[in-house]
N, C-alpha and C. Protein backbone atom coordinates (compact mmCIF):
# COMPACT_ATOMS: atom_id res chain seq x y z
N UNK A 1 17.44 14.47 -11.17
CA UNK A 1 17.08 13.64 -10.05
C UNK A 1 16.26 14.42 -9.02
N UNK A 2 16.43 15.72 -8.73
CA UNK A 2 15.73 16.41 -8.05
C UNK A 2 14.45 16.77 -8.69
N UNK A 3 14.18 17.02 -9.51
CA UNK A 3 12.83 16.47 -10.42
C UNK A 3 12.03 15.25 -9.63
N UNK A 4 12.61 14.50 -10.27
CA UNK A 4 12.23 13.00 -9.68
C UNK A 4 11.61 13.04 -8.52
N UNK A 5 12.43 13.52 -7.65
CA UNK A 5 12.31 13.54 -6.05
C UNK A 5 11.20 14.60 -5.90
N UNK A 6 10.77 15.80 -6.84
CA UNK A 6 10.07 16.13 -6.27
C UNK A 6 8.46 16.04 -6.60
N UNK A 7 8.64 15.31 -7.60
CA UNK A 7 7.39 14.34 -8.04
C UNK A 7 6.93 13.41 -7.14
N UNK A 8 8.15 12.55 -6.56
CA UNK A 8 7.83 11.13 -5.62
C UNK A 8 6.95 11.94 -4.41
N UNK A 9 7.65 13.09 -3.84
CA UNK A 9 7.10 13.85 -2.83
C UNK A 9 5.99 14.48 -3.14
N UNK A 10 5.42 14.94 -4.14
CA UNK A 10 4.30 15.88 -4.39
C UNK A 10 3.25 14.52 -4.35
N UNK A 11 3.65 13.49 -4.94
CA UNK A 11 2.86 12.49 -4.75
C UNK A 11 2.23 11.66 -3.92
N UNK A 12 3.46 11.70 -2.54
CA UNK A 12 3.53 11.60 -1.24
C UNK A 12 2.24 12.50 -0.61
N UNK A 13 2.83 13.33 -0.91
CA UNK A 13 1.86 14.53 -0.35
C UNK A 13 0.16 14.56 -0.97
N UNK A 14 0.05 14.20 -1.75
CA UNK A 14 -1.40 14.45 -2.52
C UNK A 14 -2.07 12.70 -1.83
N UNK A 15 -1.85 11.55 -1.78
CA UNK A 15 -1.84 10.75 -1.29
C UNK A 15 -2.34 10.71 -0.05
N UNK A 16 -2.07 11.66 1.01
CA UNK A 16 -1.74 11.72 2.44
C UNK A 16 -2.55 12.52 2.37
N UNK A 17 -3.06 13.51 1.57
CA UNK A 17 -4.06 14.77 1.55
C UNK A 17 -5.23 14.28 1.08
N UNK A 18 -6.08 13.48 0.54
CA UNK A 18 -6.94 13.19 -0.25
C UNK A 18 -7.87 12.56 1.37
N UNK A 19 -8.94 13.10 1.12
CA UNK A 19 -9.92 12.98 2.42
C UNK A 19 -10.22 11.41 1.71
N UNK A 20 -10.72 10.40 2.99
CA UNK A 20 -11.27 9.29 3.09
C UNK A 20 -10.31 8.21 2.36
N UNK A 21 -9.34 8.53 1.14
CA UNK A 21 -8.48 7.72 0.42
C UNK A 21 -7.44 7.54 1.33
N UNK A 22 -6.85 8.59 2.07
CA UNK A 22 -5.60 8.51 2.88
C UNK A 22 -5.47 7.37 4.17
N UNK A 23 -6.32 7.04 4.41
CA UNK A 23 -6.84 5.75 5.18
C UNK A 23 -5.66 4.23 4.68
N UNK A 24 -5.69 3.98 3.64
CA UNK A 24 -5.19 3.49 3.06
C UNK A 24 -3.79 3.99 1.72
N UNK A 25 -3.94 4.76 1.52
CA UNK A 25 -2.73 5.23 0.61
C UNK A 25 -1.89 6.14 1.63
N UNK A 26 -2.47 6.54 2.51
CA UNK A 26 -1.30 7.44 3.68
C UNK A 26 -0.06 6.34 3.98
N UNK A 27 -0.43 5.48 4.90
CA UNK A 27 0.79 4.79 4.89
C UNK A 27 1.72 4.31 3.66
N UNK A 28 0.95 3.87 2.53
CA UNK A 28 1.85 3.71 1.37
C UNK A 28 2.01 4.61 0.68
N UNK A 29 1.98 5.61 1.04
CA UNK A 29 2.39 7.20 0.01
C UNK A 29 3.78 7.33 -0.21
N UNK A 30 4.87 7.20 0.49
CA UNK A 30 5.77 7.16 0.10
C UNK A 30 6.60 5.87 -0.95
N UNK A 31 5.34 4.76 -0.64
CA UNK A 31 6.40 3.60 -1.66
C UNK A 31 5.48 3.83 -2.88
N UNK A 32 4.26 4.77 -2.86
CA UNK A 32 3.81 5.12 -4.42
C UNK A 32 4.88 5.78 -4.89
N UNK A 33 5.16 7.15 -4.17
CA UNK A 33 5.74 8.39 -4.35
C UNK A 33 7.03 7.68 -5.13
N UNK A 34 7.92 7.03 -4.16
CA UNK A 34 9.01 6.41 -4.58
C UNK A 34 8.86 5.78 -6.31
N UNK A 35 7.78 4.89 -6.21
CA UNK A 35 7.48 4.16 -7.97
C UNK A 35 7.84 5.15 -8.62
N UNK A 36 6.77 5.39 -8.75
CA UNK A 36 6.53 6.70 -9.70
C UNK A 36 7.91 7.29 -10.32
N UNK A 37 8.72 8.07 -8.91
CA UNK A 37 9.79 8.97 -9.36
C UNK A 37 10.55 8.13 -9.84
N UNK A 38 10.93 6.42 -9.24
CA UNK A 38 12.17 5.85 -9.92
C UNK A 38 11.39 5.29 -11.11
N UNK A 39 10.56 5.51 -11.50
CA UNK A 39 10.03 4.69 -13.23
C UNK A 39 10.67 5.75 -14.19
N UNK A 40 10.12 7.01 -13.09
CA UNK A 40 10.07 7.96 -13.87
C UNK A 40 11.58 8.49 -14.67
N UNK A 41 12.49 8.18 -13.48
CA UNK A 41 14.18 8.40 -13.88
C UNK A 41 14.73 7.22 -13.93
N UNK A 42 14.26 5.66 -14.01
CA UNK A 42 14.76 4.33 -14.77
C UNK A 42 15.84 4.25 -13.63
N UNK A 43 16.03 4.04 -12.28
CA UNK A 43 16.74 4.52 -10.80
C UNK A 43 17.28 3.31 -11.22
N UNK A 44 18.75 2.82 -10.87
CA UNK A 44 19.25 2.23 -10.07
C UNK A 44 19.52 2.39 -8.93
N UNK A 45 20.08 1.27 -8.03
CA UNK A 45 19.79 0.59 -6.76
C UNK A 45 20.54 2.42 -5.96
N UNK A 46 21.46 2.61 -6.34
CA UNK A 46 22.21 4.06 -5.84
C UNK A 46 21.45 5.43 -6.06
N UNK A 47 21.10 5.42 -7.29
CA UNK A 47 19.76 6.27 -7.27
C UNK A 47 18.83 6.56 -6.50
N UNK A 48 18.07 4.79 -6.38
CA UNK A 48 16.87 5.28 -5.61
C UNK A 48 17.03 5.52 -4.36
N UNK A 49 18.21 5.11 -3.40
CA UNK A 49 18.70 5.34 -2.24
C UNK A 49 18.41 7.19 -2.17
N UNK A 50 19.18 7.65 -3.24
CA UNK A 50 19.74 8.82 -2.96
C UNK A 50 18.30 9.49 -2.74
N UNK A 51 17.01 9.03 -3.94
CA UNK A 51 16.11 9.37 -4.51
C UNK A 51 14.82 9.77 -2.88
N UNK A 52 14.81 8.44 -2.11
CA UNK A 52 14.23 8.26 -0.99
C UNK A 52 15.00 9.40 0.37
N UNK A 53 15.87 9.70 0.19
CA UNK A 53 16.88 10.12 1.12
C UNK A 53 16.41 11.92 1.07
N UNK A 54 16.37 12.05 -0.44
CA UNK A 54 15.56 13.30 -0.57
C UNK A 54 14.25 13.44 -0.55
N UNK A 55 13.73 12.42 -0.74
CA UNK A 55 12.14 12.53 -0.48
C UNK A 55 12.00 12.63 0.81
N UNK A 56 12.88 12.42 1.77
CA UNK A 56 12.54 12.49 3.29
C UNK A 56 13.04 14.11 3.61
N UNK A 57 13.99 14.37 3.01
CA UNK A 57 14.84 15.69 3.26
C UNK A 57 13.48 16.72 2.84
N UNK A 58 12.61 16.53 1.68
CA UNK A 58 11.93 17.41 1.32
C UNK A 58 10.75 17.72 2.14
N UNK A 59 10.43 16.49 3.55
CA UNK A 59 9.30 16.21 4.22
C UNK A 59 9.79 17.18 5.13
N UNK A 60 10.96 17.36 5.69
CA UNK A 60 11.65 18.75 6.42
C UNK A 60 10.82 19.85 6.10
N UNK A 61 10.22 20.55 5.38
CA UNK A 61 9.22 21.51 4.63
C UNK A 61 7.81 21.39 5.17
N UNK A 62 7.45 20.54 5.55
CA UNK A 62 5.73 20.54 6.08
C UNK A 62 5.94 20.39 7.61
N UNK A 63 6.83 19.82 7.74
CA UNK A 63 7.08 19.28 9.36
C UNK A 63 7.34 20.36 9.68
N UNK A 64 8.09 21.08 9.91
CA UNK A 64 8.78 22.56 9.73
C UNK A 64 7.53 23.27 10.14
N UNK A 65 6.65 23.35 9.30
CA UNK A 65 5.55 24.39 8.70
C UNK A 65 4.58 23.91 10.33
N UNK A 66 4.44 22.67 10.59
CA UNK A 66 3.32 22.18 11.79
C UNK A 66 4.28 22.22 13.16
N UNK A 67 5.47 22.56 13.10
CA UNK A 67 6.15 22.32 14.51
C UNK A 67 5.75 24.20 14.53
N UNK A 68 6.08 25.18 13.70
CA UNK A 68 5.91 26.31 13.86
C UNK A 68 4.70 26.67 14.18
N UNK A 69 3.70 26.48 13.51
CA UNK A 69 2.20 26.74 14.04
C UNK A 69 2.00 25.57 15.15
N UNK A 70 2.97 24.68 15.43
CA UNK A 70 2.59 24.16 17.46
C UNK A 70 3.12 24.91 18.17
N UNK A 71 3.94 25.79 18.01
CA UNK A 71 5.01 26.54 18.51
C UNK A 71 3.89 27.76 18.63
N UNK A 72 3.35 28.81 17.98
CA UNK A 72 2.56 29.42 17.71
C UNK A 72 0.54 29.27 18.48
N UNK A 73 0.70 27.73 18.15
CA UNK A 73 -0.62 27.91 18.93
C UNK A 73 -0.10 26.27 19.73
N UNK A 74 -0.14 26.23 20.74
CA UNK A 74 -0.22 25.36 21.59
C UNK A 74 -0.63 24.38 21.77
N UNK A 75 -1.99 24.30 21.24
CA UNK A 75 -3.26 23.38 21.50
C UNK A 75 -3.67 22.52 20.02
N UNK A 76 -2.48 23.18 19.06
CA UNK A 76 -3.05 22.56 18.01
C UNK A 76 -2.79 20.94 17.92
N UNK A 77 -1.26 20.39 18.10
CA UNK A 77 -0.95 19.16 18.72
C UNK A 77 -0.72 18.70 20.57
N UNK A 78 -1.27 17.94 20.88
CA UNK A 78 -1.27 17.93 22.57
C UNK A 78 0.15 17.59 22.78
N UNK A 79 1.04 17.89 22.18
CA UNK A 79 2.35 17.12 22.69
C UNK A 79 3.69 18.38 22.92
N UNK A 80 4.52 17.56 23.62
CA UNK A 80 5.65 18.82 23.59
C UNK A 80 6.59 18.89 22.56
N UNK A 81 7.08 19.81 22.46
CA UNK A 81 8.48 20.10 21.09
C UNK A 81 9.30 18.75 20.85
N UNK A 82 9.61 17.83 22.20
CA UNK A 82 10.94 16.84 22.23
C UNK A 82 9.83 15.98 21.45
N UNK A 83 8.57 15.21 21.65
CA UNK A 83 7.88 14.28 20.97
C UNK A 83 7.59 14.92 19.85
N UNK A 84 7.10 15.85 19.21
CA UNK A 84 7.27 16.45 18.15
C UNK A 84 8.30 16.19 17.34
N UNK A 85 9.50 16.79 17.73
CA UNK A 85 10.76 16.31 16.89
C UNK A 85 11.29 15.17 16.70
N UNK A 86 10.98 14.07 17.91
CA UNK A 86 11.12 12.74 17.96
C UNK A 86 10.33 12.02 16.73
N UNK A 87 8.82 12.40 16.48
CA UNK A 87 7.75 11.91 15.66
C UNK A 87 8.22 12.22 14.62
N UNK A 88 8.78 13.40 14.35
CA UNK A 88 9.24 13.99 12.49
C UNK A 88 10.64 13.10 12.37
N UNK A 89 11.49 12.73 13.33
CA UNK A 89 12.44 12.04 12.66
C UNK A 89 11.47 10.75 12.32
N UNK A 90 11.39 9.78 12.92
CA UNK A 90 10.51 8.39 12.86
C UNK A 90 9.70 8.98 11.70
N UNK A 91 9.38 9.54 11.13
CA UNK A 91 8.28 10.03 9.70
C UNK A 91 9.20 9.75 8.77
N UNK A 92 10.28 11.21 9.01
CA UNK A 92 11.60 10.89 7.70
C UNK A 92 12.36 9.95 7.86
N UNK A 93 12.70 9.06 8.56
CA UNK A 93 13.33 8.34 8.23
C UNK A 93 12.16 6.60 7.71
N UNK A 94 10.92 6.91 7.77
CA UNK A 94 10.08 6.00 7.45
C UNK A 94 9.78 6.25 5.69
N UNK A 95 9.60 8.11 5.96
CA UNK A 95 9.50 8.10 4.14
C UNK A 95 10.85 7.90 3.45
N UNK A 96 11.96 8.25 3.88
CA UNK A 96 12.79 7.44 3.07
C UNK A 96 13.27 6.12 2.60
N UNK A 97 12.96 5.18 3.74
CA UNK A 97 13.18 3.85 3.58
C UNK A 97 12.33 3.73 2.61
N UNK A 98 10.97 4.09 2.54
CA UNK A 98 9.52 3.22 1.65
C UNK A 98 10.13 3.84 0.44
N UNK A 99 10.20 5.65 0.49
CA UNK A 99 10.81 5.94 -1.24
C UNK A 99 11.31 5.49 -1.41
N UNK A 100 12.80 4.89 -0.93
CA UNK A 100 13.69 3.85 -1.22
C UNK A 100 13.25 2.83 -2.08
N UNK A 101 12.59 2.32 -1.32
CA UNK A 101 12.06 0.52 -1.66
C UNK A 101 11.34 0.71 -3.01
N UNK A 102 10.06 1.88 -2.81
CA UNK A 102 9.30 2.15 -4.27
C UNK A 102 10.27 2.49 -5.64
N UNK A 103 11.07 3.11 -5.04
CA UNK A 103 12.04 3.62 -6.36
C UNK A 103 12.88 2.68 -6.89
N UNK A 104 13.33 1.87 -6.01
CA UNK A 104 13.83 0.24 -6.31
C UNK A 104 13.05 -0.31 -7.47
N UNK A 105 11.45 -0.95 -6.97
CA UNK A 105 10.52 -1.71 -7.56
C UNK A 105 10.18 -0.46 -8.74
N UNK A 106 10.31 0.75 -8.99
CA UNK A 106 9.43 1.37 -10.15
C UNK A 106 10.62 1.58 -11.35
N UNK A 107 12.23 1.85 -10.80
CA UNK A 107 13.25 1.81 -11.45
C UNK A 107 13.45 0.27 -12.31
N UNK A 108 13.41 -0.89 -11.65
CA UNK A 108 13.50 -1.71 -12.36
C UNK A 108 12.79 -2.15 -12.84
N UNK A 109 10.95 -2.37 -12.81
CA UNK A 109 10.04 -2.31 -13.80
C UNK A 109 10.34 -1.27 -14.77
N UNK A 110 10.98 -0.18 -15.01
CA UNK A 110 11.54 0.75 -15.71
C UNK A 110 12.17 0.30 -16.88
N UNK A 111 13.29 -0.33 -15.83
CA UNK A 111 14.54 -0.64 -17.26
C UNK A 111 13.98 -2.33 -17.39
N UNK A 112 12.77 -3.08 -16.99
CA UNK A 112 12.59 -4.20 -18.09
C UNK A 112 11.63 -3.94 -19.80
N UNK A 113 11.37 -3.10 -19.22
CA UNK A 113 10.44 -2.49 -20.66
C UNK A 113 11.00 -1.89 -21.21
């Protein structure tokens, strides 16, 4: 399952990274990410919960990485540490709901085929 999860997320991530595409697949990167991983492990409804829950836990890792270099250089985001940390929860708890939902819809297109 951690497999899974870290497919949904690498997918997340490549999605959100892709110049001019991310316009449109940024916001749905996580309910791709989500498909994908629950097709990929045939998720039930407890699964993909768990599945989305870590895809947000794994977003802890980049957020992490940009609060330290705001911390480090100042000017890179105009905002302070409390909106910072405020914005990364509202992120993870946004990519988990959508992995959620994707891993739902890619798990049970899964197990009808």
């Amino acid at each position: 399952m951690i497999r899974c999860a870290l497919t949904g997320f690498g997918i997340t991530l490549i999605c959100v990274l892709i110049p001019l595409v991310h316009f449109v697949s940024g916001p749905l990167a996580p309910l791709i990410g989500g498909w994908f991983a629950g097709n990929k492990l045939g998720a039930n409804t407890t699964q993909s919960f768990i599945l989305g829950i870590l895809m947000g836990l794994l977003m802890i890792i980049p957020l992490s990485g940009i609060m330290f270099v705001n911390i480090t250089y100042a000017t890179l985001i105009p905002l302070d540490n409390q909106s910072i940390r405020n914005l990364s929860l509202v992120i993870l708890v946004y990519i988990s709901i959508l992995g959620s939902l994707g891993s739902i819809l890619g798990g049970k297109m899964s197990n009808k085929s």
